[in-house]
N, C-alpha and C. Protein backbone atom coordinates (compact mmCIF):
# COMPACT_ATOMS: atom_id res chain seq x y z
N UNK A 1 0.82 -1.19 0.00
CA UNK A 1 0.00 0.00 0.00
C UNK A 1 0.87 1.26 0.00
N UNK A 2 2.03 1.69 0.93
CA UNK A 2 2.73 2.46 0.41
C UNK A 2 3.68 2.45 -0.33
N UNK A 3 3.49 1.37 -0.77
CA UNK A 3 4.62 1.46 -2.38
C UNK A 3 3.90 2.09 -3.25
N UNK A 4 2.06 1.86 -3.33
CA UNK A 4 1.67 2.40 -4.24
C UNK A 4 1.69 3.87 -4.14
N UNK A 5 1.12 4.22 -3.29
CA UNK A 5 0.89 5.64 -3.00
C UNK A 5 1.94 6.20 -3.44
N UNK A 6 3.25 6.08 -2.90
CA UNK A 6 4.45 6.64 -2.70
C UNK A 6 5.12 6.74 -4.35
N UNK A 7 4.68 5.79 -5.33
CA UNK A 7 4.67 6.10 -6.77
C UNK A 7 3.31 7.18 -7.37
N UNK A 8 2.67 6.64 -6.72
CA UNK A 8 1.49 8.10 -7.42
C UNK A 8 1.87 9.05 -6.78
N UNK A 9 1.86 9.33 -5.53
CA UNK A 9 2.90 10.77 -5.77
C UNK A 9 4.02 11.27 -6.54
N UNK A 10 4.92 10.63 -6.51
CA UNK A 10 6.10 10.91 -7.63
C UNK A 10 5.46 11.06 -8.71
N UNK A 11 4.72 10.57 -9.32
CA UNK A 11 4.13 10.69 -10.92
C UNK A 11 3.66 12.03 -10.57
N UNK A 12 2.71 12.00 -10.06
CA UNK A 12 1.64 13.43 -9.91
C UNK A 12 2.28 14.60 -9.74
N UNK A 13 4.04 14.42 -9.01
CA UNK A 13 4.61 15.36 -8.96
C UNK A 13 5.42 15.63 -10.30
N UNK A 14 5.55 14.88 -10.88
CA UNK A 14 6.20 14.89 -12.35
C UNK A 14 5.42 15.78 -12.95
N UNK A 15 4.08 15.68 -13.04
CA UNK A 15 3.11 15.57 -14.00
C UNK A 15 2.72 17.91 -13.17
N UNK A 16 2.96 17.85 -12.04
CA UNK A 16 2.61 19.23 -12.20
C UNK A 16 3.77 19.78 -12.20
N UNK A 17 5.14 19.67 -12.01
CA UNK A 17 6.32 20.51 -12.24
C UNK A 17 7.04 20.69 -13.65
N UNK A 18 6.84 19.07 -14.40
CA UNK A 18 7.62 19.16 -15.39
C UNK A 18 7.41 20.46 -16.36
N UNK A 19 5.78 20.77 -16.69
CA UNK A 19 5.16 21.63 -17.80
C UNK A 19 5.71 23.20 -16.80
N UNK A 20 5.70 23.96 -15.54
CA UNK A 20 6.01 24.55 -15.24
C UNK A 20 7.66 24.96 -15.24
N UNK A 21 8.09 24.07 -15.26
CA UNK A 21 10.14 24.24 -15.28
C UNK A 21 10.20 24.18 -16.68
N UNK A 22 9.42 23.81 -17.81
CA UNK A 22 9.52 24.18 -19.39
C UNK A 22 9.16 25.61 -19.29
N UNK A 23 7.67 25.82 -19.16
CA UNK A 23 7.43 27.09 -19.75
C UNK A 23 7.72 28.38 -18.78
N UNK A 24 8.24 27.98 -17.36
CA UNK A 24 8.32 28.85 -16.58
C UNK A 24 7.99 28.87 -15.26
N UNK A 25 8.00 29.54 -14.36
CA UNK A 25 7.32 29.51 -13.05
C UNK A 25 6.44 30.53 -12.94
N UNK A 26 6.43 31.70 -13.53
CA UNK A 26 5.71 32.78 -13.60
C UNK A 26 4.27 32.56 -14.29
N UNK A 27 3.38 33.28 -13.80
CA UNK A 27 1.84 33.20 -14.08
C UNK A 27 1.70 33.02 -15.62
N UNK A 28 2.44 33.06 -16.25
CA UNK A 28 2.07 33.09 -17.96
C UNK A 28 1.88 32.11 -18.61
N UNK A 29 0.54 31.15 -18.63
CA UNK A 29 1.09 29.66 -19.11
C UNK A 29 1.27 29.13 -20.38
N UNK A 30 1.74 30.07 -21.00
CA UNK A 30 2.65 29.56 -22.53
C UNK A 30 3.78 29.89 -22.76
N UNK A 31 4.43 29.41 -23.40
CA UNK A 31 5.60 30.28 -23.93
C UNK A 31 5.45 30.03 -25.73
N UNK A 32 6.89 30.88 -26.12
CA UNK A 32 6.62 31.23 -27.40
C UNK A 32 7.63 30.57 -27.82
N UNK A 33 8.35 29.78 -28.51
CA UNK A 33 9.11 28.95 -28.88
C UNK A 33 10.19 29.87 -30.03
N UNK A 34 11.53 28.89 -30.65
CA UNK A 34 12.14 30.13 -31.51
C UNK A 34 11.35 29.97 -33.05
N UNK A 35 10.55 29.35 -33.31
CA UNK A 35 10.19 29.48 -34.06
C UNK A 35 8.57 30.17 -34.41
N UNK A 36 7.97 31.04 -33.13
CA UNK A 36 6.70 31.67 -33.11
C UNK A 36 5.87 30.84 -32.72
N UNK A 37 5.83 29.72 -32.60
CA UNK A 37 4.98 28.76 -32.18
C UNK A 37 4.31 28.88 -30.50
N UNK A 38 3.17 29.06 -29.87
CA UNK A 38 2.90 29.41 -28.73
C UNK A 38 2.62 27.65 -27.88
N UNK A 39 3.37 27.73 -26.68
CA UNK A 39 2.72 26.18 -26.61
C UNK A 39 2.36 26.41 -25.15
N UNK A 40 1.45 26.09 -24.77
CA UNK A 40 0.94 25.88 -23.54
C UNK A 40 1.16 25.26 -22.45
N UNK A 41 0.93 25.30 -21.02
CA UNK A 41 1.14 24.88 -19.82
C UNK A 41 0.58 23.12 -20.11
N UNK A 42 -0.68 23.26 -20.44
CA UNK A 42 -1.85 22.34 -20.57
C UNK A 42 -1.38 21.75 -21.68
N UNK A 43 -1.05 21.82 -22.71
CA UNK A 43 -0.33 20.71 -24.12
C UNK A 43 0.76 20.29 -23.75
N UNK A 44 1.56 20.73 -22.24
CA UNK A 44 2.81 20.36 -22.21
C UNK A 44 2.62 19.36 -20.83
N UNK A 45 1.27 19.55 -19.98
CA UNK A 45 1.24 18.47 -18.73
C UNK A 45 0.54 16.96 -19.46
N UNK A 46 -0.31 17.38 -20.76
CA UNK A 46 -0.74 16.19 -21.90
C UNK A 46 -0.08 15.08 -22.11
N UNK A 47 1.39 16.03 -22.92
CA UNK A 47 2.45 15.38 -23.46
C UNK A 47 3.14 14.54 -22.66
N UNK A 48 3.61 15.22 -20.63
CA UNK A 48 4.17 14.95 -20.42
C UNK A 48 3.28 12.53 -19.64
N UNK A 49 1.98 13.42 -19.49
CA UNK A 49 1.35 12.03 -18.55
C UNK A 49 1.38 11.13 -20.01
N UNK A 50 1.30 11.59 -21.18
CA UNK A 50 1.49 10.75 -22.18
C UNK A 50 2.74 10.04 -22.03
N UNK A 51 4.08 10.09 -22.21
CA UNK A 51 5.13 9.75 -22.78
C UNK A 51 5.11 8.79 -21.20
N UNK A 52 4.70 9.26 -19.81
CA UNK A 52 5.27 8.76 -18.88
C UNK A 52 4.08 7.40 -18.91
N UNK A 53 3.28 7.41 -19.32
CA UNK A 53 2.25 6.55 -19.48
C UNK A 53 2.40 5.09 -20.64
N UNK A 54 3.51 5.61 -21.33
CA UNK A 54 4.15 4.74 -22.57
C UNK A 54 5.37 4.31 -21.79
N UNK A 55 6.20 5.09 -21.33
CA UNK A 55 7.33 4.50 -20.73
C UNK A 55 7.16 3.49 -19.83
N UNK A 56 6.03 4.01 -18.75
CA UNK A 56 5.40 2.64 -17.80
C UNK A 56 5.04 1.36 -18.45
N UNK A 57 4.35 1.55 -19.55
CA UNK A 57 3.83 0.19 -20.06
C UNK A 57 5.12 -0.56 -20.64
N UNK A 58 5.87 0.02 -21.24
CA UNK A 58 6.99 -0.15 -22.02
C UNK A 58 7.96 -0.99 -20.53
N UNK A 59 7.97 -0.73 -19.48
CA UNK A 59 8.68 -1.29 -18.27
C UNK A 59 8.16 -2.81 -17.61
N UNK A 60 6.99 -2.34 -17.92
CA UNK A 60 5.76 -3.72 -17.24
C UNK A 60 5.82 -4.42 -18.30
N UNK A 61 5.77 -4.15 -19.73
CA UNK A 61 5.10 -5.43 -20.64
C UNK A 61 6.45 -5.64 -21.67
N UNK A 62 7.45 -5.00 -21.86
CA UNK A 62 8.76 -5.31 -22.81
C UNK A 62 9.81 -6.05 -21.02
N UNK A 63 9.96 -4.85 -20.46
CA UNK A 63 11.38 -4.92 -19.55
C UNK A 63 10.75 -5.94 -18.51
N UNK A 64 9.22 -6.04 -18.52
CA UNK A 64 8.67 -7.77 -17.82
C UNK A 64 9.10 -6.62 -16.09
N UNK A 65 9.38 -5.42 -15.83
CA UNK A 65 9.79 -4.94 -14.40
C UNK A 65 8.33 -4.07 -14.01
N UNK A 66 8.68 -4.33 -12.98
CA UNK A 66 7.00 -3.18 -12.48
C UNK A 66 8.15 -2.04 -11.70
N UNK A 67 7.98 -1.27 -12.95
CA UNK A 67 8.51 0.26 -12.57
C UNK A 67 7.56 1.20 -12.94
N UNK A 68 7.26 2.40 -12.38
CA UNK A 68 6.82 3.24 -12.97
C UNK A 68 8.03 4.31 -13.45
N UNK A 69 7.97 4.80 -14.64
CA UNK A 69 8.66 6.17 -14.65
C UNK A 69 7.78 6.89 -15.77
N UNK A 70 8.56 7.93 -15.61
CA UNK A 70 8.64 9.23 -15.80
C UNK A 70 10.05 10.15 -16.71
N UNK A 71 9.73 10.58 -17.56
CA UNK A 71 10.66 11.43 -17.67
C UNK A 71 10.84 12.82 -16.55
N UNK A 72 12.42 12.94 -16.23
CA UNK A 72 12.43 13.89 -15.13
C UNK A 72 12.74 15.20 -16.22
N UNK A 73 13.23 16.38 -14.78
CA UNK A 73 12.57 17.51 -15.56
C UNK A 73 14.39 17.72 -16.57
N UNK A 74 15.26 17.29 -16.44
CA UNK A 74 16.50 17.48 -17.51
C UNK A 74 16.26 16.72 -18.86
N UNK A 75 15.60 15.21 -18.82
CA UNK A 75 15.42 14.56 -20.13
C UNK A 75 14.46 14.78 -20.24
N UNK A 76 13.04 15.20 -19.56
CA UNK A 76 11.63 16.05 -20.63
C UNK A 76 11.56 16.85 -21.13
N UNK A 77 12.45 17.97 -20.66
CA UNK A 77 12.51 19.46 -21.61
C UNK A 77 12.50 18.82 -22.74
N UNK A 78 13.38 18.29 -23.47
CA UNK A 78 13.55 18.16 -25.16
C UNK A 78 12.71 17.44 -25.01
N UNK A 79 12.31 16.57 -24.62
CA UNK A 79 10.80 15.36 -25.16
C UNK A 79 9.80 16.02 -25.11
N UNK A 80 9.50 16.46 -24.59
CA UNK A 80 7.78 17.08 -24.38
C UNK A 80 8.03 17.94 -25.28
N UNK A 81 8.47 18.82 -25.28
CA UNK A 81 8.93 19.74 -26.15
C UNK A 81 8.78 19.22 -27.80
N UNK A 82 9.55 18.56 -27.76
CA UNK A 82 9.75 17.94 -29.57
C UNK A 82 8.51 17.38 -29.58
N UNK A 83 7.78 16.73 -28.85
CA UNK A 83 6.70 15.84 -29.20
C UNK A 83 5.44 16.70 -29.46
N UNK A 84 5.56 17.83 -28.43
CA UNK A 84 4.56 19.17 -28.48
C UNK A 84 4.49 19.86 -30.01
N UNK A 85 5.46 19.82 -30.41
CA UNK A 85 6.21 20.55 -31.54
C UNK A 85 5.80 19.90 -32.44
N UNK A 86 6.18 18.35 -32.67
CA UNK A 86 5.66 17.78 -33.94
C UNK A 86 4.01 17.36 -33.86
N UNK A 87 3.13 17.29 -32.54
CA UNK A 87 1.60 17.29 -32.99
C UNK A 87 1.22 18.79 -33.23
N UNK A 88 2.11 19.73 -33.37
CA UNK A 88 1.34 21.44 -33.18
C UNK A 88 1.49 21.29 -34.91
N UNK A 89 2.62 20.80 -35.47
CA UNK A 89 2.75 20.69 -37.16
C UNK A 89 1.58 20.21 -37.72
């Protein structure tokens, strides 16, 4: 029982810091990318429960391990990011 918990917190904490340490800490929830592109707080907490939601399954049903992860906030910047980037195309 607190194994579980103690992973849904970590996720949940992933899931509200990562999109804030991309676009900022300040009240503004987009930023503007170098190419004009505006991307949001909310397309970037999407992206992020997405990828961490693939990586989990990818741990349980390929690596046969019951891990949960997450991308943290140094290797999500570019993932969420690029992935944000190529569904905004």
């Amino acid at each position: 029982m607190l194994a579980g918990i103690t992973t849904f917190m970590t996720m949940a904490y992933v899931l509200a810091v990562q999109p804030a340490a991309i676009c900022g800490f300040g009240p503004d929830p987009v930023f503007t990318d170098v190419n004009g592109l505006v991307i949001s707080k909310s397309a970037l907490l999407v992206m992020c429960a997405l990828v961490s939601g693939a990586i989990t399954l990818f741990m349980g049903l390929y690596a046969n391990l019951p891990l949960a992860a997450a991308d943290g906030p140094v290797h999500g910047v570019g993932a969420d990011t690029e992935l944000v980037l190529k569904l905004l195309h």
